[in-house]
Protein backbone atom coordinates (compact mmCIF):
# COMPACT_ATOMS: atom_id res chain seq x y z
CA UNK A 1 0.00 0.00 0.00
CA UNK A 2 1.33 3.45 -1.34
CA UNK A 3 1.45 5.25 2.26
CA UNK A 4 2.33 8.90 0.14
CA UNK A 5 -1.54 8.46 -1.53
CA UNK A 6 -3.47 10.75 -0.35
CA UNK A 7 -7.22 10.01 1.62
CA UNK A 8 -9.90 10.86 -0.88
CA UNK A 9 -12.08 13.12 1.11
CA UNK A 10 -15.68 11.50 1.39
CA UNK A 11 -18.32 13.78 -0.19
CA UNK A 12 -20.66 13.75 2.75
CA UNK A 13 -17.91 15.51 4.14
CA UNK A 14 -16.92 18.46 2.14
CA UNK A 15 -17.18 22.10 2.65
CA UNK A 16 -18.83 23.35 -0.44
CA UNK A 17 -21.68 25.84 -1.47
CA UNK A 18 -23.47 22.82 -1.41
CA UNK A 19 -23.75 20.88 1.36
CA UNK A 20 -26.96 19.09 0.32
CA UNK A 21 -25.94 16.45 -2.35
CA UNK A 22 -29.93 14.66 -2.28
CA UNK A 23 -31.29 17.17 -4.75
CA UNK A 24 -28.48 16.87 -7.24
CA UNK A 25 -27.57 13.31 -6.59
CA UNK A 26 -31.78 12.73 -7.20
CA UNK A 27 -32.03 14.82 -11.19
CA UNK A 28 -28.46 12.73 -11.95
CA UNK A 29 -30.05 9.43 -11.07
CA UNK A 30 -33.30 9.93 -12.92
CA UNK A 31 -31.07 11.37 -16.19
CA UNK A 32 -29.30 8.00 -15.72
CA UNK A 33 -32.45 5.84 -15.61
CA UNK A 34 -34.20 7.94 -18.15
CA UNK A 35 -31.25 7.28 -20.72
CA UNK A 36 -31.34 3.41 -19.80
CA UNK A 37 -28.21 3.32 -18.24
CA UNK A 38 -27.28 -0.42 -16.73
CA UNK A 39 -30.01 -2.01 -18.49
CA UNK A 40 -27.50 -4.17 -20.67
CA UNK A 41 -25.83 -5.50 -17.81
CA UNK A 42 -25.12 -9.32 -17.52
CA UNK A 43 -28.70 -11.00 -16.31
CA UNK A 44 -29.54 -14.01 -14.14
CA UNK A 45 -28.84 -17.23 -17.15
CA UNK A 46 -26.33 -15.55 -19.17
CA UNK A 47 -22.66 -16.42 -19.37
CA UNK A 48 -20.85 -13.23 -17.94
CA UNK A 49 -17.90 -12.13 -20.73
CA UNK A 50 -14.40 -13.52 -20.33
CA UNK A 51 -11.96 -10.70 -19.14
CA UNK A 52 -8.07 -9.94 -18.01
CA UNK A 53 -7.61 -7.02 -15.77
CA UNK A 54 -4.54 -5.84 -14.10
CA UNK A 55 -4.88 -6.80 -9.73
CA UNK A 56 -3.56 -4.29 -7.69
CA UNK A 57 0.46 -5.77 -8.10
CA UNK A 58 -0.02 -5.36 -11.48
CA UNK A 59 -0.95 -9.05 -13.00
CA UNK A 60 -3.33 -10.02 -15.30
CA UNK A 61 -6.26 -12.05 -13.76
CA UNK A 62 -8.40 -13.73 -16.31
CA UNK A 63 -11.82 -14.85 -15.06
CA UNK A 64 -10.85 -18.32 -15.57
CA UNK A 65 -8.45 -18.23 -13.34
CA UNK A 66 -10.83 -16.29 -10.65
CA UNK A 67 -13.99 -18.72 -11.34
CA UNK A 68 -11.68 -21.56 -9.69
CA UNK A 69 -13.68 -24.57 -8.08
CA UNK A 70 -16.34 -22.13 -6.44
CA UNK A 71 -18.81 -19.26 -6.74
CA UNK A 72 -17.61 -16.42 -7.53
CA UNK A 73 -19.06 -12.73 -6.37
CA UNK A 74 -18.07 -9.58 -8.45
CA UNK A 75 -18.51 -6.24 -7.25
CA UNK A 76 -17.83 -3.18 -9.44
CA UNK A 77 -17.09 0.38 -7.34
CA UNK A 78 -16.64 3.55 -8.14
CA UNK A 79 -13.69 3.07 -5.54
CA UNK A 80 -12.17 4.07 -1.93
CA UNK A 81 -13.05 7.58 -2.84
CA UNK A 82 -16.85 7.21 -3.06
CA UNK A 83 -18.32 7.05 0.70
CA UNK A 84 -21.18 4.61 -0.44
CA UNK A 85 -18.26 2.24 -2.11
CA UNK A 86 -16.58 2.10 1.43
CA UNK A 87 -19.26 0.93 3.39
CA UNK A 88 -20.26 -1.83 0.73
CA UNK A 89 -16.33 -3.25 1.21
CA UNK A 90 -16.62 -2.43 4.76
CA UNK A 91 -19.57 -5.07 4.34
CA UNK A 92 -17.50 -7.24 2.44
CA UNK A 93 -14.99 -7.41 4.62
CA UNK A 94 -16.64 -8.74 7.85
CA UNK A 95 -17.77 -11.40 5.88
CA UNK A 96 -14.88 -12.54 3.64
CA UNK A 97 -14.54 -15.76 6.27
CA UNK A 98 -18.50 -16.64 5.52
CA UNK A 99 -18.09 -16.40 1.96
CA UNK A 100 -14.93 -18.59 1.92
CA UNK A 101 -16.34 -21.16 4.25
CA UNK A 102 -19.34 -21.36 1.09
CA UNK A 103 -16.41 -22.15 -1.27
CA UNK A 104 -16.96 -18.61 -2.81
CA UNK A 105 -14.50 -15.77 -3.49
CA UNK A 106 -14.87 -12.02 -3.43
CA UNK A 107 -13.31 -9.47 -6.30
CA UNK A 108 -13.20 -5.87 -6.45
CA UNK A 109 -13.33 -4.25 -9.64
CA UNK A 110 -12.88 -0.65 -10.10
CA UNK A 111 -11.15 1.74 -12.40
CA UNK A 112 -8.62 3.99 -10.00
CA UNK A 113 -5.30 3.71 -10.74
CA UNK A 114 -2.00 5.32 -8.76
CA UNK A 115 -2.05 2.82 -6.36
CA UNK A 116 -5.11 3.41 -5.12
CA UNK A 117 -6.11 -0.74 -5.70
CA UNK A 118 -3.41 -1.65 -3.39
CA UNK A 119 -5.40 0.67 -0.46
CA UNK A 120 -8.56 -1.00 -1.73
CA UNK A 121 -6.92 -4.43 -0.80
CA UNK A 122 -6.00 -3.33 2.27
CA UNK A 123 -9.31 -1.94 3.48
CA UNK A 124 -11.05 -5.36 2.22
CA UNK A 125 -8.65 -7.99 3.04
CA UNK A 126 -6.26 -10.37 1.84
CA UNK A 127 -8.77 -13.18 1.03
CA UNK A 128 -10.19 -11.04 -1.69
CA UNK A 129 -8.79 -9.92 -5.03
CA UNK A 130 -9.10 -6.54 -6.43
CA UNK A 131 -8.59 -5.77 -9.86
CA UNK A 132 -8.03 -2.54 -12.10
CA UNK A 133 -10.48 -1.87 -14.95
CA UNK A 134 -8.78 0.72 -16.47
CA UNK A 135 -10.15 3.38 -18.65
CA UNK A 136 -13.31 1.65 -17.58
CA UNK A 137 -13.33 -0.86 -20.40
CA UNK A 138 -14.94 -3.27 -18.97
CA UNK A 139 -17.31 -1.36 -17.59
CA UNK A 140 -18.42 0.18 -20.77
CA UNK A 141 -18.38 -3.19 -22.28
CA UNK A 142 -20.84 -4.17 -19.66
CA UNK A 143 -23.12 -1.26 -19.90
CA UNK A 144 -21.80 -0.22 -16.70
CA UNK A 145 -20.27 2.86 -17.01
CA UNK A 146 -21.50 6.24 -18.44
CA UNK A 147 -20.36 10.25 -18.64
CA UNK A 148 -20.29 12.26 -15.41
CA UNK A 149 -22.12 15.47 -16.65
CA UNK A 150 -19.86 18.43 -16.62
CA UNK A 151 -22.06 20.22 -13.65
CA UNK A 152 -21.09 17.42 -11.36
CA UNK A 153 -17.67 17.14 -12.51
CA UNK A 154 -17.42 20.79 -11.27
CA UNK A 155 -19.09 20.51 -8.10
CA UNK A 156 -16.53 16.81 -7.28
CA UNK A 157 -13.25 19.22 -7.86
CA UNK A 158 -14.86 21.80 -5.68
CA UNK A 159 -15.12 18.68 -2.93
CA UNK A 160 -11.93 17.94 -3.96
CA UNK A 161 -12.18 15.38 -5.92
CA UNK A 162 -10.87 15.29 -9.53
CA UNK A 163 -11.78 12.15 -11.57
CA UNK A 164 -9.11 12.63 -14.21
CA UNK A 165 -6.38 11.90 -11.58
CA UNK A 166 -8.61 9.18 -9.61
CA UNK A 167 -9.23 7.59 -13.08
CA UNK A 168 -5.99 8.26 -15.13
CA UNK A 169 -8.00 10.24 -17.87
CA UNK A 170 -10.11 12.60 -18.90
CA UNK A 171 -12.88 10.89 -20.01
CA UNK A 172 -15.19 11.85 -17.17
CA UNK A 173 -17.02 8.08 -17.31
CA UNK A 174 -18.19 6.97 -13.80
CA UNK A 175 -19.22 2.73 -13.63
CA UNK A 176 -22.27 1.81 -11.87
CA UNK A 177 -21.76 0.04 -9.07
CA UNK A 178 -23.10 -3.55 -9.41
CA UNK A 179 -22.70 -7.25 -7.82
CA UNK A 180 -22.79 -10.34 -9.85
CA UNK A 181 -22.52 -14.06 -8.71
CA UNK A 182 -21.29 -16.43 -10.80
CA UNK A 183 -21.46 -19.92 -10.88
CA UNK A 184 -18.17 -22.44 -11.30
CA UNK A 185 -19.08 -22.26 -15.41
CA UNK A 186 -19.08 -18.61 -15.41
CA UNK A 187 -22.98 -17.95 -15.44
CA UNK A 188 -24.50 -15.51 -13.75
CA UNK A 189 -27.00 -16.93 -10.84
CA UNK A 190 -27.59 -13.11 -9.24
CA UNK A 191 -27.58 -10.07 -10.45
CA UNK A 192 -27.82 -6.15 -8.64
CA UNK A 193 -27.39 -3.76 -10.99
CA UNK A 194 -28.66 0.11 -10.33
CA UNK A 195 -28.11 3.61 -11.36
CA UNK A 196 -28.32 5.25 -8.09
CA UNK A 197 -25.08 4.64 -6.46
CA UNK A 198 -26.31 5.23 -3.11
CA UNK A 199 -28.00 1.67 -2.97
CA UNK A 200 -25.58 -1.52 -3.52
CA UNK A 201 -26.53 -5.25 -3.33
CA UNK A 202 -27.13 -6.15 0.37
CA UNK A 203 -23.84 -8.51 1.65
CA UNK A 204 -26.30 -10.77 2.95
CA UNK A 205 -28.40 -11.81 0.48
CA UNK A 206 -25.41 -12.07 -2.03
CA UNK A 207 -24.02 -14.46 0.81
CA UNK A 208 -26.79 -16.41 0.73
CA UNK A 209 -27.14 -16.74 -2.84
CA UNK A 210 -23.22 -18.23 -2.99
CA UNK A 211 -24.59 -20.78 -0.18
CA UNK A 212 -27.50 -21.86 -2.63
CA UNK A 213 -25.00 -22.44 -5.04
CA UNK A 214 -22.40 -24.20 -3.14
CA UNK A 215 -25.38 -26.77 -1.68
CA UNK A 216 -26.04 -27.85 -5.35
CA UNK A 217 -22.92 -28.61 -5.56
């Protein structure tokens, strides 16, 4: 873990004109929903897309190597930076033991870069993997990731937060967060996908979905 990276401030937190982020967080969401955003996501049935993606030492991970002899749970972030991301891997964390004991495996996939994926290990733990998706690519492959409108880009740098250097590039695309379990073929068996960031696939019914799948064997 890079010790010199600076903490991301959390949003909640900053001291900006606006201190009220409901009303603007609210429009974004329904813009997002109204343009169909998410909707092409991996479903319940369908084989999820193979993949290689950098972990945070740098490595390509395929997902046949991840997929393994067990369920597998994938969660993309927005990343340590995003409040709502932290308490999901917060989540996560406390039950890393659970999932393992159900054969399954927890990975992390977000697009910061800088060494911010080794401090996204470290706050989750050292059972899970966490992998780069940089530029997004996957993400947009996905349907998962879309363009931060320039208003909101403006008020994050006022919060200090500046998704060109978070992200490596000026693209201004945010993912939507999302949690997918797959079975040992690489089919999907749950699926949370939704535009508003603020709510994220409950640890605990994810769990018990990996259970389900490990008791069929």
């Amino acid at each position: 873990m890079d010790s010199k990276l600076p903490e991301a401030p959390a949003i909640a937190d900053c001291d900006t004109a606006t201190t009220n982020w409901t009303p603007i967080y609210d429009a974004f969401i329904a813009r997002l929903r109204a343009a169909g955003v998410g909707r092409r996501a991996p479903k319940p049935g369908e084989r999820f897309p193979a993949f290689a993606l950098p972990d945070d030492r740098g490595r390509y991970r395929t997902l046949g190597d991840l997929l393994g002899g067990g369920p597998l749970v994938l969660s993309f972030n927005r990343g340590g930076w995003c409040p709502y991301c932290r308490a999901e891997l917060a989540g996560w964390a406390e039950r890393l033991g659970a999932l393992g004991a159900a054969n399954g495996r927890f990975v992390s996939i977000a697009g910061e870069v800088g060494g911010r994926a080794e401090r996204l290990h470290a706050m989750i733990g050292a059972a899970a993997a966490v992998l780069c998706d940089v530029d997004h690519g996957l993400a947009l492959a996905l349907g998962l990731a879309f363009c931060c409108d320039a208003d909101l880009q403006r008020r994050y740098r006022a919060c200090g937060l500046d998704l060109a250097e978070i992200y490596g590039g000026g693209g201004g695309f945010l993912p939507v967060p999302a949690t997918f379990v797959l079975d040992r073929d690489g089919i999907v068996r749950f699926a949370f996908v939704d535009p508003d960031f603020r709510q994220r696939a409950d640890p605990d019914t994810v769990l018990a979905a990996v259970r389900a799948l490990a008791a069929a064997g």
